[in-house]
PDB file of N, CA and C in Angstrom:
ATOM      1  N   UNK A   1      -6.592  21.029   7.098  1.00  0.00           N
ATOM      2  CA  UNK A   1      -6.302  19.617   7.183  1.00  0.00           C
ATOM      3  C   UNK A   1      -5.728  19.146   5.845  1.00  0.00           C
ATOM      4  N   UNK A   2      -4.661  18.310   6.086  1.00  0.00           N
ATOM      5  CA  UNK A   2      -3.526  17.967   4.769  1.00  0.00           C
ATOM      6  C   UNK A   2      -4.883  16.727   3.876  1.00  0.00           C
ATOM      7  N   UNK A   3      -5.296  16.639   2.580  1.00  0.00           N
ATOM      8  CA  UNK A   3      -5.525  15.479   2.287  1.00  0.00           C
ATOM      9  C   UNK A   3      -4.699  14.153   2.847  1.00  0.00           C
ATOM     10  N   UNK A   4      -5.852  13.208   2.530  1.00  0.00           N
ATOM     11  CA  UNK A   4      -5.294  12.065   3.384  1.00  0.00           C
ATOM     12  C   UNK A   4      -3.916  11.559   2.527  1.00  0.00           C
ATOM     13  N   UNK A   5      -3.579  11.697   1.478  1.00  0.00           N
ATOM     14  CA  UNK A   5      -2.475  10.921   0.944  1.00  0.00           C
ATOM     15  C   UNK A   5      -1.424  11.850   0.839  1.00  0.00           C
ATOM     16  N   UNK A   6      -0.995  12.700   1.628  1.00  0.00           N
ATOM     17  CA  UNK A   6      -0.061  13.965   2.629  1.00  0.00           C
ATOM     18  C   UNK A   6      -0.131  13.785   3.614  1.00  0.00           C
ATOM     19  N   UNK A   7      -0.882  12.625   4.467  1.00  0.00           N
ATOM     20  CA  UNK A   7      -0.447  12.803   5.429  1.00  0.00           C
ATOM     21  C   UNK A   7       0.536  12.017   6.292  1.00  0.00           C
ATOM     22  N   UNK A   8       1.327  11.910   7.372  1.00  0.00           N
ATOM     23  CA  UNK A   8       1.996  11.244   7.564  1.00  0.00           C
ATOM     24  C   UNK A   8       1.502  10.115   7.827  1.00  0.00           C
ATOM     25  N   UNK A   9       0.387   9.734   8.450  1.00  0.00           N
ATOM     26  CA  UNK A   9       0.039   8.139   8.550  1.00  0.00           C
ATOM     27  C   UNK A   9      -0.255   7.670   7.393  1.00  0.00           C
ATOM     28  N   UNK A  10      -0.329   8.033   6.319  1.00  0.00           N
ATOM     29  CA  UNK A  10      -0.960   7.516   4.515  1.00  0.00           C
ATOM     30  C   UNK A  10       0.247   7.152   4.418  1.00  0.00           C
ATOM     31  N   UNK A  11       1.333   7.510   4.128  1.00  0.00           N
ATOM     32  CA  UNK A  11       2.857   7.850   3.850  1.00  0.00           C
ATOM     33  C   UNK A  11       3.303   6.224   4.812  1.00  0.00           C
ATOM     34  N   UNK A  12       2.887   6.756   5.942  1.00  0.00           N
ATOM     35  CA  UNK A  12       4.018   5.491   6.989  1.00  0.00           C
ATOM     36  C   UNK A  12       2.944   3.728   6.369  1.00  0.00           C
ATOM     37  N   UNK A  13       2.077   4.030   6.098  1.00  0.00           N
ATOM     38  CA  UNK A  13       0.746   2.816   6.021  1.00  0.00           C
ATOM     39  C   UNK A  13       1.662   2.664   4.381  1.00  0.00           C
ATOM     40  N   UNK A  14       1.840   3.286   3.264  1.00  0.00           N
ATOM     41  CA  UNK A  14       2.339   2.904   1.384  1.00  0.00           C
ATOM     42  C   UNK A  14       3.596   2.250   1.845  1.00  0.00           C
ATOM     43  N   UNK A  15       4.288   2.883   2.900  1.00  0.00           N
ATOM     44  CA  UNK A  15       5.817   2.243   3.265  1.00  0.00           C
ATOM     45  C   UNK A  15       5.695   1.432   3.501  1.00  0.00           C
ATOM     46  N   UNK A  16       4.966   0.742   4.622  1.00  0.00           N
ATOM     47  CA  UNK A  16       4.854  -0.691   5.057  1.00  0.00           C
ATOM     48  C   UNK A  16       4.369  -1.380   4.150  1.00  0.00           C
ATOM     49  N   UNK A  17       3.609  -0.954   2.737  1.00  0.00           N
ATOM     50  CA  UNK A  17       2.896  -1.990   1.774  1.00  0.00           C
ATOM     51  C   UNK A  17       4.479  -1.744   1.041  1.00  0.00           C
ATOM     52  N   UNK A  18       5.373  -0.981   0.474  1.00  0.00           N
ATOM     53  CA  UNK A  18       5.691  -1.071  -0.648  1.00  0.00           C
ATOM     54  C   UNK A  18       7.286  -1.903   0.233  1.00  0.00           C
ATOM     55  N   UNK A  19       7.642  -1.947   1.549  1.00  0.00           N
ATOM     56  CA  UNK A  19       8.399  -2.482   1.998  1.00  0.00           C
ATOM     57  C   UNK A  19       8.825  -4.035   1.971  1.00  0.00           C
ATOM     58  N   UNK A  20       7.268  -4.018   2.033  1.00  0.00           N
ATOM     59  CA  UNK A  20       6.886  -5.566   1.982  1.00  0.00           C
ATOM     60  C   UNK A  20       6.945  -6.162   1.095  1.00  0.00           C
ATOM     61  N   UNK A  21       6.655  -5.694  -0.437  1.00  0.00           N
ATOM     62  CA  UNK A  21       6.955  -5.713  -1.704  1.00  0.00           C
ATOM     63  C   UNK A  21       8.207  -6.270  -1.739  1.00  0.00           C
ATOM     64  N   UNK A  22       9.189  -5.054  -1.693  1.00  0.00           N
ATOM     65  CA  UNK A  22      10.654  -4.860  -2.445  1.00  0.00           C
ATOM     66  C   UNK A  22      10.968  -6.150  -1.142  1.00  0.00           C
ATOM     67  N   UNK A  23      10.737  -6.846   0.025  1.00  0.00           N
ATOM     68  CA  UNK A  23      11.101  -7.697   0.990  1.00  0.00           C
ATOM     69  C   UNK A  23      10.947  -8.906   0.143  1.00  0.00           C
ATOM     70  N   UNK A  24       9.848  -8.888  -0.333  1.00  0.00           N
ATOM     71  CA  UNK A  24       9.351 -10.586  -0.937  1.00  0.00           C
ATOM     72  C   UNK A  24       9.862 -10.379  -2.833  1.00  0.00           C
ATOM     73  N   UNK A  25      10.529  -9.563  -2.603  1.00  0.00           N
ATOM     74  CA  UNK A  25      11.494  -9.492  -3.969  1.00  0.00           C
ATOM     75  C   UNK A  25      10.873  -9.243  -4.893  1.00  0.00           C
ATOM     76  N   UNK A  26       9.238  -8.648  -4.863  1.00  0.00           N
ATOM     77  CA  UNK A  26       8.486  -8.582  -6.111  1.00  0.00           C
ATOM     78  C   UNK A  26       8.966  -7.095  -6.780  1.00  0.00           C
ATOM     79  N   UNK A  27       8.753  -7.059  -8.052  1.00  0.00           N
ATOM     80  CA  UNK A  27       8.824  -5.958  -8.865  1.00  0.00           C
ATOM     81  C   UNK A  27       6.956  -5.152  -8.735  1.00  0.00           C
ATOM     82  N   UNK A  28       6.684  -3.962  -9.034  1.00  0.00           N
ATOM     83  CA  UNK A  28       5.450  -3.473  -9.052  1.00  0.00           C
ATOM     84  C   UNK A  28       4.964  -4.258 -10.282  1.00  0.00           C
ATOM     85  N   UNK A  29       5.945  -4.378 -11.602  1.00  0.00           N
ATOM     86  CA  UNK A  29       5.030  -5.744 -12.402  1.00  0.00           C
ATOM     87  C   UNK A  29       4.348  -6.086 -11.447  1.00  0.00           C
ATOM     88  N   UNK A  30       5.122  -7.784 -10.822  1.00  0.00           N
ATOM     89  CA  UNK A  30       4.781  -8.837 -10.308  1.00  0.00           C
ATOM     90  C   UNK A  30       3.564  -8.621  -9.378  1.00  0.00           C
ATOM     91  N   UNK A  31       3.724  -7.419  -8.693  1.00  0.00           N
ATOM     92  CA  UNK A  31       2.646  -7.218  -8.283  1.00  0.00           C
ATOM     93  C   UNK A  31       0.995  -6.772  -8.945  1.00  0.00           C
ATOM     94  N   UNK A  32       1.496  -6.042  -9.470  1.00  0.00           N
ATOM     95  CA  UNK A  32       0.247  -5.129 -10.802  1.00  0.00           C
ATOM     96  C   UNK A  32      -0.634  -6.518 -11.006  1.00  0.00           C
ATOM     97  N   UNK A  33       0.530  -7.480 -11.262  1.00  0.00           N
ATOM     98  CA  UNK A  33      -0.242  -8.809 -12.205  1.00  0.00           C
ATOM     99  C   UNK A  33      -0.938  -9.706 -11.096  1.00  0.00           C
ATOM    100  N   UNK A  34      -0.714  -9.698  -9.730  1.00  0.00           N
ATOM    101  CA  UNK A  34      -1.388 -10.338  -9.026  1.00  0.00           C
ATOM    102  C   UNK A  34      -2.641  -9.535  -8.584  1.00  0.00           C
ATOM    103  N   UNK A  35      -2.591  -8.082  -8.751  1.00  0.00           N
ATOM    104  CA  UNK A  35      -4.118  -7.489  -8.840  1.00  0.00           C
ATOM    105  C   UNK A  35      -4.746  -7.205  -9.942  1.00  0.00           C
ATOM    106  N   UNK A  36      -4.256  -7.704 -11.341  1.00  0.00           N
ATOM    107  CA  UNK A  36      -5.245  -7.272 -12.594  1.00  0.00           C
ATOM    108  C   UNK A  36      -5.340  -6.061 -12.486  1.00  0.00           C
ATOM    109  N   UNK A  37      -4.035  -5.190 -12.576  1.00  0.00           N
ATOM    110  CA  UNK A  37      -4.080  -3.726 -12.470  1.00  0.00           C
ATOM    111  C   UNK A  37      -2.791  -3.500 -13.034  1.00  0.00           C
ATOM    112  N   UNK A  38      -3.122  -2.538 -13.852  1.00  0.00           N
ATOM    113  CA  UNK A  38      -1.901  -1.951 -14.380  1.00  0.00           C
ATOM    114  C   UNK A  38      -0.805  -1.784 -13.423  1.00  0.00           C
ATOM    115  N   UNK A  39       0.365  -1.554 -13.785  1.00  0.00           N
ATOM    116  CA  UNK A  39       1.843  -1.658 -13.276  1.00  0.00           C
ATOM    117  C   UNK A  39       1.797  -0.169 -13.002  1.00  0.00           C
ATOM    118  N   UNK A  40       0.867   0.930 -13.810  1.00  0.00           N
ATOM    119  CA  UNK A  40       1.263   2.522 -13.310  1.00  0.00           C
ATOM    120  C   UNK A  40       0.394   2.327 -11.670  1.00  0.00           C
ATOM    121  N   UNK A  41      -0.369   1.944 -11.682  1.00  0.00           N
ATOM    122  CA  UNK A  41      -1.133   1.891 -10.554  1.00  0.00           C
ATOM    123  C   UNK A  41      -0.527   1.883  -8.887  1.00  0.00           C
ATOM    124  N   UNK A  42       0.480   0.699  -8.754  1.00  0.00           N
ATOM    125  CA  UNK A  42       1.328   0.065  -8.311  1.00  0.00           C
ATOM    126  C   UNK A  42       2.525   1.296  -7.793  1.00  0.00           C
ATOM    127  N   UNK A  43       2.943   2.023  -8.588  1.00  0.00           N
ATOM    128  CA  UNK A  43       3.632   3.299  -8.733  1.00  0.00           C
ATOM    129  C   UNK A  43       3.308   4.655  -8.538  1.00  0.00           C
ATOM    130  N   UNK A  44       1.781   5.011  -8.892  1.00  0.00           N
ATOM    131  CA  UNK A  44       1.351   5.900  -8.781  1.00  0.00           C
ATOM    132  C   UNK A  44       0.857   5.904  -6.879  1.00  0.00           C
ATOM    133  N   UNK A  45       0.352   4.622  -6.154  1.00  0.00           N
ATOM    134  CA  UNK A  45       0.525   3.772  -4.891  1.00  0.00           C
ATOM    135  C   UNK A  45       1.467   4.624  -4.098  1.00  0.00           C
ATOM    136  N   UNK A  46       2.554   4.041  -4.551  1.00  0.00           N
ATOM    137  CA  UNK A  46       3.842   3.978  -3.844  1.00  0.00           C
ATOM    138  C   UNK A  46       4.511   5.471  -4.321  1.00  0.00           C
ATOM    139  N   UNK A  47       4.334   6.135  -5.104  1.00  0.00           N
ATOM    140  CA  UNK A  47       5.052   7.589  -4.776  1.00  0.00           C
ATOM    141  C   UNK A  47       3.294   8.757  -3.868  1.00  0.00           C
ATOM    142  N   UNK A  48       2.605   8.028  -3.564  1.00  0.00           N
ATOM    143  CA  UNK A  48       1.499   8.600  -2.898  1.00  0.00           C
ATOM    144  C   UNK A  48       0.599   9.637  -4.543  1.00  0.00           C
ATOM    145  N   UNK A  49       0.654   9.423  -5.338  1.00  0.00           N
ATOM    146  CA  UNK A  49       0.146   9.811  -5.985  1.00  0.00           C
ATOM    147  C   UNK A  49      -1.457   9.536  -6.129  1.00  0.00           C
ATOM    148  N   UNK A  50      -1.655   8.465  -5.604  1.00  0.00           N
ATOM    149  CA  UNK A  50      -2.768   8.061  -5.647  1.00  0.00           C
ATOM    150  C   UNK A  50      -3.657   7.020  -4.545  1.00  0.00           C
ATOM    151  N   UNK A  51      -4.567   7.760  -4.049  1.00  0.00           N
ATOM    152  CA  UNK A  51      -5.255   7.052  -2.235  1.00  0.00           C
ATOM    153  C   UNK A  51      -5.703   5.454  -3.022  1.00  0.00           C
ATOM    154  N   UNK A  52      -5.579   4.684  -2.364  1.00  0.00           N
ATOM    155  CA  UNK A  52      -6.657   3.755  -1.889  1.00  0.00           C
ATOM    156  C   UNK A  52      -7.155   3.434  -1.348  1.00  0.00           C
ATOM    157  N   UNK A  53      -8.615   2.634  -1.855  1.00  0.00           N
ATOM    158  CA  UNK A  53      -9.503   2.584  -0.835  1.00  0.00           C
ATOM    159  C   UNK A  53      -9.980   1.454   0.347  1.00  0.00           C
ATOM    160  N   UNK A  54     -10.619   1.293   0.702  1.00  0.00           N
ATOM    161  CA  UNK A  54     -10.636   0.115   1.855  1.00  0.00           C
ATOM    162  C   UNK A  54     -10.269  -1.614   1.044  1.00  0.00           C
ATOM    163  N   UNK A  55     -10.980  -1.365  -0.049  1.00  0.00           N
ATOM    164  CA  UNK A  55     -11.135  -2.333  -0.788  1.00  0.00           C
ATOM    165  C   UNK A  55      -9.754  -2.895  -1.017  1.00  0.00           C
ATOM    166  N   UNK A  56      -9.685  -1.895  -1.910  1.00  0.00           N
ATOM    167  CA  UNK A  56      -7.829  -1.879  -2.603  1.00  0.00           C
ATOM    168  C   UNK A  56      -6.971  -2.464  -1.780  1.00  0.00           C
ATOM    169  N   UNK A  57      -6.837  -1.611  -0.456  1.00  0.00           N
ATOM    170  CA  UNK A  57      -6.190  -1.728   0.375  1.00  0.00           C
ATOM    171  C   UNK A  57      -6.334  -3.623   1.027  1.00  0.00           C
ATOM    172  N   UNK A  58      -7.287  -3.864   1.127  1.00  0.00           N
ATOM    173  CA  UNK A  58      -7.235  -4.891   1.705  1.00  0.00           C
ATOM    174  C   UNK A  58      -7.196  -6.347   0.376  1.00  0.00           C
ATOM    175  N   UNK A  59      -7.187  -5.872  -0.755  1.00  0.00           N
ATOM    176  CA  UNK A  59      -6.929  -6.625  -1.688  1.00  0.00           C
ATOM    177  C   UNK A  59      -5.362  -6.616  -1.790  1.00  0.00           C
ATOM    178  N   UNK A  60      -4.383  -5.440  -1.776  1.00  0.00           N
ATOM    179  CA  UNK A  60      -3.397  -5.359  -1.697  1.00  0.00           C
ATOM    180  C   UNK A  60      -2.377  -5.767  -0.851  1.00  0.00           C
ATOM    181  N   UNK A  61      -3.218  -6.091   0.730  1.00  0.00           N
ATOM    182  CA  UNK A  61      -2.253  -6.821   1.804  1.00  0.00           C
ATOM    183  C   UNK A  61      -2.190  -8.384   1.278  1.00  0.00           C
ATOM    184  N   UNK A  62      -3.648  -8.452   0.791  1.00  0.00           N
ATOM    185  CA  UNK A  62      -3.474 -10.283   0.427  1.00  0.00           C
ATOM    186  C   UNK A  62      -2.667 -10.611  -0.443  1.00  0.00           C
ATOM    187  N   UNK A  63      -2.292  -9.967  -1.671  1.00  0.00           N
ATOM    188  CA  UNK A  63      -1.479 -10.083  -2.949  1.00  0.00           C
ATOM    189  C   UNK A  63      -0.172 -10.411  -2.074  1.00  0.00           C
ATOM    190  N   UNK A  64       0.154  -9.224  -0.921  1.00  0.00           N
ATOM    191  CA  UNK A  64       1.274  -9.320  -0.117  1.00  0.00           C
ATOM    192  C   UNK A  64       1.300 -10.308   0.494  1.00  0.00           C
ATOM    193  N   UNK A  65       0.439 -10.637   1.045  1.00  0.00           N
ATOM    194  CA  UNK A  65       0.043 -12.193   2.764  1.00  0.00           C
ATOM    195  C   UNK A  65       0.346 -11.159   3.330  1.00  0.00           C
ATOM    196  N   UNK A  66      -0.265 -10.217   3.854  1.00  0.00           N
ATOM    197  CA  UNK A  66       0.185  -9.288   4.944  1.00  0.00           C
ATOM    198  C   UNK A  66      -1.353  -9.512   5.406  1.00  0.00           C
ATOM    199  N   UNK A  67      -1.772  -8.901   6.830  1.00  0.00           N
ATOM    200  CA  UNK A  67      -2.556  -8.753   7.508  1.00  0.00           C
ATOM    201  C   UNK A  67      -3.220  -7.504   7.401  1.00  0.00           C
ATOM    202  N   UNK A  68      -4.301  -7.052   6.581  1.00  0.00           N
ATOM    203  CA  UNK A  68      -4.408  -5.682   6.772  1.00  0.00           C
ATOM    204  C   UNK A  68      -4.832  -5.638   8.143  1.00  0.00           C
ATOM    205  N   UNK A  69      -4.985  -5.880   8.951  1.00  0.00           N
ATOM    206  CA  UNK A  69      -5.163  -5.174  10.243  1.00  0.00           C
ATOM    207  C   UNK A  69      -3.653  -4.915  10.959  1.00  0.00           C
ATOM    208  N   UNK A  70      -2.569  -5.388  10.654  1.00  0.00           N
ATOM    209  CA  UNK A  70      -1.288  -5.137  10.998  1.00  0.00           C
ATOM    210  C   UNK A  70      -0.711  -3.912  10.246  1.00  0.00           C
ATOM    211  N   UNK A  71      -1.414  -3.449   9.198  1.00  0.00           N
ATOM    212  CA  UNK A  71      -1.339  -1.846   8.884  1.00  0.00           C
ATOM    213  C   UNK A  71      -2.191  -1.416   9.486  1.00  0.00           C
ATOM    214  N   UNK A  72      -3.482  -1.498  10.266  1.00  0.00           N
ATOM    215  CA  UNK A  72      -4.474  -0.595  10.987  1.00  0.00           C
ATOM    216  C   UNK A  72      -3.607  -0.389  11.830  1.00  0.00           C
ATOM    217  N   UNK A  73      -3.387  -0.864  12.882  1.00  0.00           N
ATOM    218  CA  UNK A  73      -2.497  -1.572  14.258  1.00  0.00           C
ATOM    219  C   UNK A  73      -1.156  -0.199  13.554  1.00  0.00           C
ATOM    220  N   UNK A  74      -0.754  -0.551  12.478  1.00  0.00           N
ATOM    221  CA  UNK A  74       0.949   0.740  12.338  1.00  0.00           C
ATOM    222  C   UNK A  74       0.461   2.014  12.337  1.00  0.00           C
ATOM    223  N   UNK A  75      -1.029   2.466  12.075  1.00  0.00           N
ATOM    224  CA  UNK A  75      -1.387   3.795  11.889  1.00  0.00           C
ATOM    225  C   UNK A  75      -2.510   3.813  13.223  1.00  0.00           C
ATOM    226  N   UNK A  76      -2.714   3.099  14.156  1.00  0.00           N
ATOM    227  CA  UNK A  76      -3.322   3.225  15.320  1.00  0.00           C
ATOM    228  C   UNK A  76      -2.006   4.031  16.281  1.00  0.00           C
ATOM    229  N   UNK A  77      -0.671   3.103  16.100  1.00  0.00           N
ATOM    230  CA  UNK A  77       0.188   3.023  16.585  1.00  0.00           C
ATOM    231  C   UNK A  77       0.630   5.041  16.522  1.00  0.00           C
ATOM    232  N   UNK A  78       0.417   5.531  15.514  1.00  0.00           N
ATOM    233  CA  UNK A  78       1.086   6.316  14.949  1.00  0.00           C
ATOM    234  C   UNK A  78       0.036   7.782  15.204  1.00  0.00           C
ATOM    235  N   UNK A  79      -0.682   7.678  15.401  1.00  0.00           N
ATOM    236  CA  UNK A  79      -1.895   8.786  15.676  1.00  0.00           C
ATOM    237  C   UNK A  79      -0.966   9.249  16.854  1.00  0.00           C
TER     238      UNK A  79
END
């Protein structure tokens, strides 16, 4: 079994966060700074270098206004 941040639903779930990003025109700065997290963080995220966790994750849709259950719903979709 691939770790979870190899796998294709981890991968399709960072796309839809980092899509949403580069959509609402933010830089990973702009973002970093709306979670009190470094800017490598943000990057390390988005090339899958690094999982997050439920927490993160759902701190990270709000920074966005995204719905984290509308990423559950893209990787329900995707199983």
């Amino acid at each position: 079994m691939l770790k979870s941040i190899h796998s294709t639903q981890y991968q399709t779930l960072i796309t839809w966060l980092k899509d949403a990003r580069l959509a609402q025109g933010l830089t990973m700065r702009d973002l970093a700074k709306k979670l009190e997290v470094p800017h490598s963080f943000i990057g390390k995220v988005e090339q899958c270098e690094r999982r997050i966790d439920v927490i993160e994750y759902i701190a990270y849709c709000r920074a966005l206004e995204l719905s984290p259950v509308d990423g559950i719903n893209l990787l329900l979709a995707n199983i």
